[in-house]
Protein backbone atom coordinates (compact mmCIF):
# COMPACT_ATOMS: atom_id res chain seq x y z
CA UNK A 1 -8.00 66.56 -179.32
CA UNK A 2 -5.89 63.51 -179.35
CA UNK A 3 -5.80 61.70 -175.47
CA UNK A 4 -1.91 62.05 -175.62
CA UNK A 5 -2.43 65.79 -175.99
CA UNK A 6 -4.65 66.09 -173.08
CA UNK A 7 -3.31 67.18 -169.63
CA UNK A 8 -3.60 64.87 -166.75
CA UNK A 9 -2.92 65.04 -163.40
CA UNK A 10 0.77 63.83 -162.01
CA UNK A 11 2.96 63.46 -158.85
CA UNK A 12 6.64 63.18 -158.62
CA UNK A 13 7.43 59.34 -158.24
CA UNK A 14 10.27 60.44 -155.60
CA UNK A 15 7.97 63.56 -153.54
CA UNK A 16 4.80 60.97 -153.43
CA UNK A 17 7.55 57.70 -152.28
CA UNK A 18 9.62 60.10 -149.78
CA UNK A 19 8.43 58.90 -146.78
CA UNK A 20 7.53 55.05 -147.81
CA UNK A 21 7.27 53.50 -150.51
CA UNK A 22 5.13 49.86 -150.63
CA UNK A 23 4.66 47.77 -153.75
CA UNK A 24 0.75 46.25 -153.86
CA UNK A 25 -1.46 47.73 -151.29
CA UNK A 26 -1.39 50.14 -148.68
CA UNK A 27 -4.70 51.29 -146.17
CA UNK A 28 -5.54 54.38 -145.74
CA UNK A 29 -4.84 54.26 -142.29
CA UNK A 30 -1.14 53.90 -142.49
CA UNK A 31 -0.13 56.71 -144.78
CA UNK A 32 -2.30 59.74 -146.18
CA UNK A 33 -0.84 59.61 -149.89
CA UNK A 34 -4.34 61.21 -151.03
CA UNK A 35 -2.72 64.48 -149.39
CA UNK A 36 0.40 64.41 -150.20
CA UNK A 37 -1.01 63.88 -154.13
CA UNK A 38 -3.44 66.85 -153.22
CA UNK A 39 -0.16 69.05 -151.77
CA UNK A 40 1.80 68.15 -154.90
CA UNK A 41 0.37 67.31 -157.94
CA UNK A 42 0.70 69.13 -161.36
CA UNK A 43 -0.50 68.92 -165.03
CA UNK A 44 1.59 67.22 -167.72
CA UNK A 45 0.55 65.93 -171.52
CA UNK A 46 -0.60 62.27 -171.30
CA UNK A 47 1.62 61.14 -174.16
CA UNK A 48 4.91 62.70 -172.25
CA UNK A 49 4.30 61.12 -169.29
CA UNK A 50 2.77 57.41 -170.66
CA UNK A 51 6.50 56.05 -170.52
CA UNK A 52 8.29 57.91 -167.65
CA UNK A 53 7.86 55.75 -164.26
CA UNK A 54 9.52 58.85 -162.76
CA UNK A 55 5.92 60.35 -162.65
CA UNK A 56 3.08 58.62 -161.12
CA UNK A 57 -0.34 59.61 -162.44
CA UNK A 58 -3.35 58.71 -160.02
CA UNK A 59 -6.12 57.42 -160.23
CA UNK A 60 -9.00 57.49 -158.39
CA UNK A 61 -10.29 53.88 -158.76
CA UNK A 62 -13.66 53.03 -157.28
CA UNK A 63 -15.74 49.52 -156.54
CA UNK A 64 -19.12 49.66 -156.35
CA UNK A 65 -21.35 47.63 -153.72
CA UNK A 66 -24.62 46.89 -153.60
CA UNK A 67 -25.88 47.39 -149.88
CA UNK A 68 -28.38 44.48 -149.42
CA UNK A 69 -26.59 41.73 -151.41
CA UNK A 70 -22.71 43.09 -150.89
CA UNK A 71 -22.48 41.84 -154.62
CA UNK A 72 -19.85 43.76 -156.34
CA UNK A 73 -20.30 45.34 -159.75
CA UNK A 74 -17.77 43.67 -162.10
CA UNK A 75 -17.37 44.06 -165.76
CA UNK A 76 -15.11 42.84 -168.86
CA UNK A 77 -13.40 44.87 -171.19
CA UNK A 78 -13.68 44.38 -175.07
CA UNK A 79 -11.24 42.56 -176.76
CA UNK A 80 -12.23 44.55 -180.26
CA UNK A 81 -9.26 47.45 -181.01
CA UNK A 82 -11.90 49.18 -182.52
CA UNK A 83 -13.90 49.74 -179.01
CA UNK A 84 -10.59 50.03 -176.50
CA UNK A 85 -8.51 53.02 -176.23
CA UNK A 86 -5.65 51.50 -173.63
CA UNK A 87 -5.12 48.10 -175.48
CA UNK A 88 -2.57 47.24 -172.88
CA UNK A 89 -6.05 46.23 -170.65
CA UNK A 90 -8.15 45.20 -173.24
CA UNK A 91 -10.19 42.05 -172.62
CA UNK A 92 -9.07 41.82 -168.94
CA UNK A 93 -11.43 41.36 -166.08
CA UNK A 94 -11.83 44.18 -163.45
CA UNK A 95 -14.28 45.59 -160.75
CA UNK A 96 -12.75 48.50 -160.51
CA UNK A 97 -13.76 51.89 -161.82
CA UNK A 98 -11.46 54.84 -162.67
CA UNK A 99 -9.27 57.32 -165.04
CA UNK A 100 -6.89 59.63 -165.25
CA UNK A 101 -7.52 63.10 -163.44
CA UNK A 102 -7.89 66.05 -166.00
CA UNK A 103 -7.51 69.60 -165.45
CA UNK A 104 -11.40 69.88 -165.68
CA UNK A 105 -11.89 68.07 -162.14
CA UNK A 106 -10.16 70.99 -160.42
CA UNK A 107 -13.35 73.32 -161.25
CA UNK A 108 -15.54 70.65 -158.39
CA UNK A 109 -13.31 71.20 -155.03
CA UNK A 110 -11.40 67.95 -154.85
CA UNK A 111 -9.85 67.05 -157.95
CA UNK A 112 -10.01 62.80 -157.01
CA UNK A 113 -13.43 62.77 -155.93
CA UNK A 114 -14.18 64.84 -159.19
CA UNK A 115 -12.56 62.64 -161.20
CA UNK A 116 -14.16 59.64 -159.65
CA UNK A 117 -17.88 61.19 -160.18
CA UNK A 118 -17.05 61.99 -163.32
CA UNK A 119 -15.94 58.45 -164.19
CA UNK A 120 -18.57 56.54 -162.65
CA UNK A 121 -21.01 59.14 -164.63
CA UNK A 122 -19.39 58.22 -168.28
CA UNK A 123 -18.59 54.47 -167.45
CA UNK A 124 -21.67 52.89 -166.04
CA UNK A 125 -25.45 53.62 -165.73
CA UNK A 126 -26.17 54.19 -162.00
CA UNK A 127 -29.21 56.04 -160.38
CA UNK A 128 -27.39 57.14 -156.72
CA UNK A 129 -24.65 55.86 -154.63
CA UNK A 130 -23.39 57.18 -151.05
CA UNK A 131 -20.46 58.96 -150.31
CA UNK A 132 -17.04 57.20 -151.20
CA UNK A 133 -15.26 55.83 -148.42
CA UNK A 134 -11.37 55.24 -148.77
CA UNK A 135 -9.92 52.17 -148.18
CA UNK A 136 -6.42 52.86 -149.26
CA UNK A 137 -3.96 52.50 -152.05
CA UNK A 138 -2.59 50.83 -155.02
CA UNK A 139 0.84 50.66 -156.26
CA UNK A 140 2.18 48.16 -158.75
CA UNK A 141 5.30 48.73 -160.36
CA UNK A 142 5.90 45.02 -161.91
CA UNK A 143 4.08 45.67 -165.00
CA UNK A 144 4.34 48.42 -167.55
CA UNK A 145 0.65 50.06 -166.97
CA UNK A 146 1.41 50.02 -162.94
CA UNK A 147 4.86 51.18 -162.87
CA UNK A 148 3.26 54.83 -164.31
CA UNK A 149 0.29 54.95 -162.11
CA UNK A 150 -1.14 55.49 -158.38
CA UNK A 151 -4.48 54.31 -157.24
CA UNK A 152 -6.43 55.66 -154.57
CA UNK A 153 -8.92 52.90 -153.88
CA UNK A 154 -12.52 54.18 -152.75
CA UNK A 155 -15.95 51.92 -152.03
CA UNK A 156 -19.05 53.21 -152.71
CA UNK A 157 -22.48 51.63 -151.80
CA UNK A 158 -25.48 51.83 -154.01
CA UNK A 159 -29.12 50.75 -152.99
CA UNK A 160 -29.12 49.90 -157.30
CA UNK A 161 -30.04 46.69 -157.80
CA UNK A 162 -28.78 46.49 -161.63
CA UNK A 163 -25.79 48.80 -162.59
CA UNK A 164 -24.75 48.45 -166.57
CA UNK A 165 -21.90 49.58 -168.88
CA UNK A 166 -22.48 52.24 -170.49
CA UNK A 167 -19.05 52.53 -172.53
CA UNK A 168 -18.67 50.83 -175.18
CA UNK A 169 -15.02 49.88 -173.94
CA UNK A 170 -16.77 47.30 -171.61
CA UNK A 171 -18.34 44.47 -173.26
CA UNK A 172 -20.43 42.84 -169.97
CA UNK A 173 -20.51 43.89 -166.36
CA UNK A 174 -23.09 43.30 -163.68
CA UNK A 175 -22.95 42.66 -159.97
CA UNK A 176 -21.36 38.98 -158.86
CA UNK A 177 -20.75 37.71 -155.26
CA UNK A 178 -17.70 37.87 -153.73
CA UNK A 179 -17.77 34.02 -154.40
CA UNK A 180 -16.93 34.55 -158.41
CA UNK A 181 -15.03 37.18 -158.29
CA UNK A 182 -12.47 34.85 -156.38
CA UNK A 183 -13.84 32.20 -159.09
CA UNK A 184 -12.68 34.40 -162.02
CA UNK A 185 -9.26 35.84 -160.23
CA UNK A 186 -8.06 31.94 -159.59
CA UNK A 187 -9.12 30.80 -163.68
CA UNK A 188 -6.12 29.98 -165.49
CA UNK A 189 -8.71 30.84 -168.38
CA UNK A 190 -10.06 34.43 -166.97
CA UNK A 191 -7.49 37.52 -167.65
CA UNK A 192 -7.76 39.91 -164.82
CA UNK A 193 -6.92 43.19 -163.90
CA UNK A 194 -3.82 43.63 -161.73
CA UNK A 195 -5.45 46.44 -160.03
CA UNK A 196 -8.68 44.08 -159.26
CA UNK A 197 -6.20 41.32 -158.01
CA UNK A 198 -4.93 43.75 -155.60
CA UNK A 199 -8.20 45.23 -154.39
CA UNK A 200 -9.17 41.80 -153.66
CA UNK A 201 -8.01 41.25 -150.10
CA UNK A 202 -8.93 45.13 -148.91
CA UNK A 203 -12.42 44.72 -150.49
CA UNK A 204 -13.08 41.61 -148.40
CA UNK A 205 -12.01 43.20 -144.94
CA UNK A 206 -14.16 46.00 -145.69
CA UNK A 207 -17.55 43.71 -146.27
CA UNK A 208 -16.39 41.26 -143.70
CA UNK A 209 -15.83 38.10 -146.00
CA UNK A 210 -12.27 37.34 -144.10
């Protein structure tokens, strides 16, 4: 089946927005958007919704920690057309794991935690991690990917000392300190994810590298 045939998960733009709206990042603690996506969401075809900012389509968008050396896992994306579906992201930077939420993650209670086992399962090679915490949410409506999509931002902590790619769409990842990540997100030479660039200052607070 073609991936603009597939059904993904969506909320109305003005129903998720209709109590506050924030552009960047908002904690978990200030507003519960995971429920009100939960409360509201629906099923559309990918390739009608791609373009219509009127719909947001979340994401469940995980970064993964590794307990002893708080390193996080961070990967690159190929460059070659041949290996990347969403060329719009190809090449970038990111440390953050995720996709869109298909009908099929309904059938495991929670339809974002589904979707971001599920992902973690198909993107990357790792034994065991604990329970996903939530730190809070993503919203960036400045660029063209962003201004169709809502992440949910979750931490996990492995006791894995070595995580690796296991799609071909990412062409290096391994875990790096907090240290380079800030190193790579400040290169004038580095293309990073917005989404990363965001999770930035939440993932800090959360390991305590204020």
């Amino acid at each position: 089946m073609n991936k603009f045939d597939v059904k993904i998960m969506v909320v109305d733009r003005a129903t998720l927005f209709s109590d506050q709206y924030f552009q960047g990042f908002s904690p978990a603690e200030e507003m519960n958007y995971e429920q009100i996506i939960l409360d509201h969401y629906f099923y559309q075809k990918r390739g009608q919704v791609e373009t219509m900012p009127q719909f947001k389509q979340p994401i469940s968008y995980v970064l993964i920690v590794n307990k002893q050396s708080k390193k996080i896992f961070a990967y690159q994306r190929s460059q070659s057309e041949g290996h990347y579906n969403e060329k719009r992201l190809a090449g970038k930077w990111s440390w953050g794991i995720g996709g869109h939420i298909d009908q099929i993650d309904i059938e495991n209670g929670n339809p974002l935690l589904a979707s971001l086992q599920r992902e973690l399962s198909e993107e990357v090679m790792i034994d065991a991690y604990d329970p996903p915490q939530i730190l809070g949410y993503i919203n960036d409506d400045h660029t063209e990917v962003g201004s169709v999509h809502f992440g949910i931002l979750y931490l996990v902590y492995t006791d894995c000392k070595t995580v690796r790619p296991r799609d071909q769409e990412i062409a290096w990842g391994g875990f790096l300190s907090m240290a380079e990540l800030q190193e790579i997100s400040e290169s004038s030479e580095a293309a990073v994810e917005t989404w990363s660039l965001i999770s930035l200052a939440p993932l800090k607070k959360a390991l305590g590298c204020e």
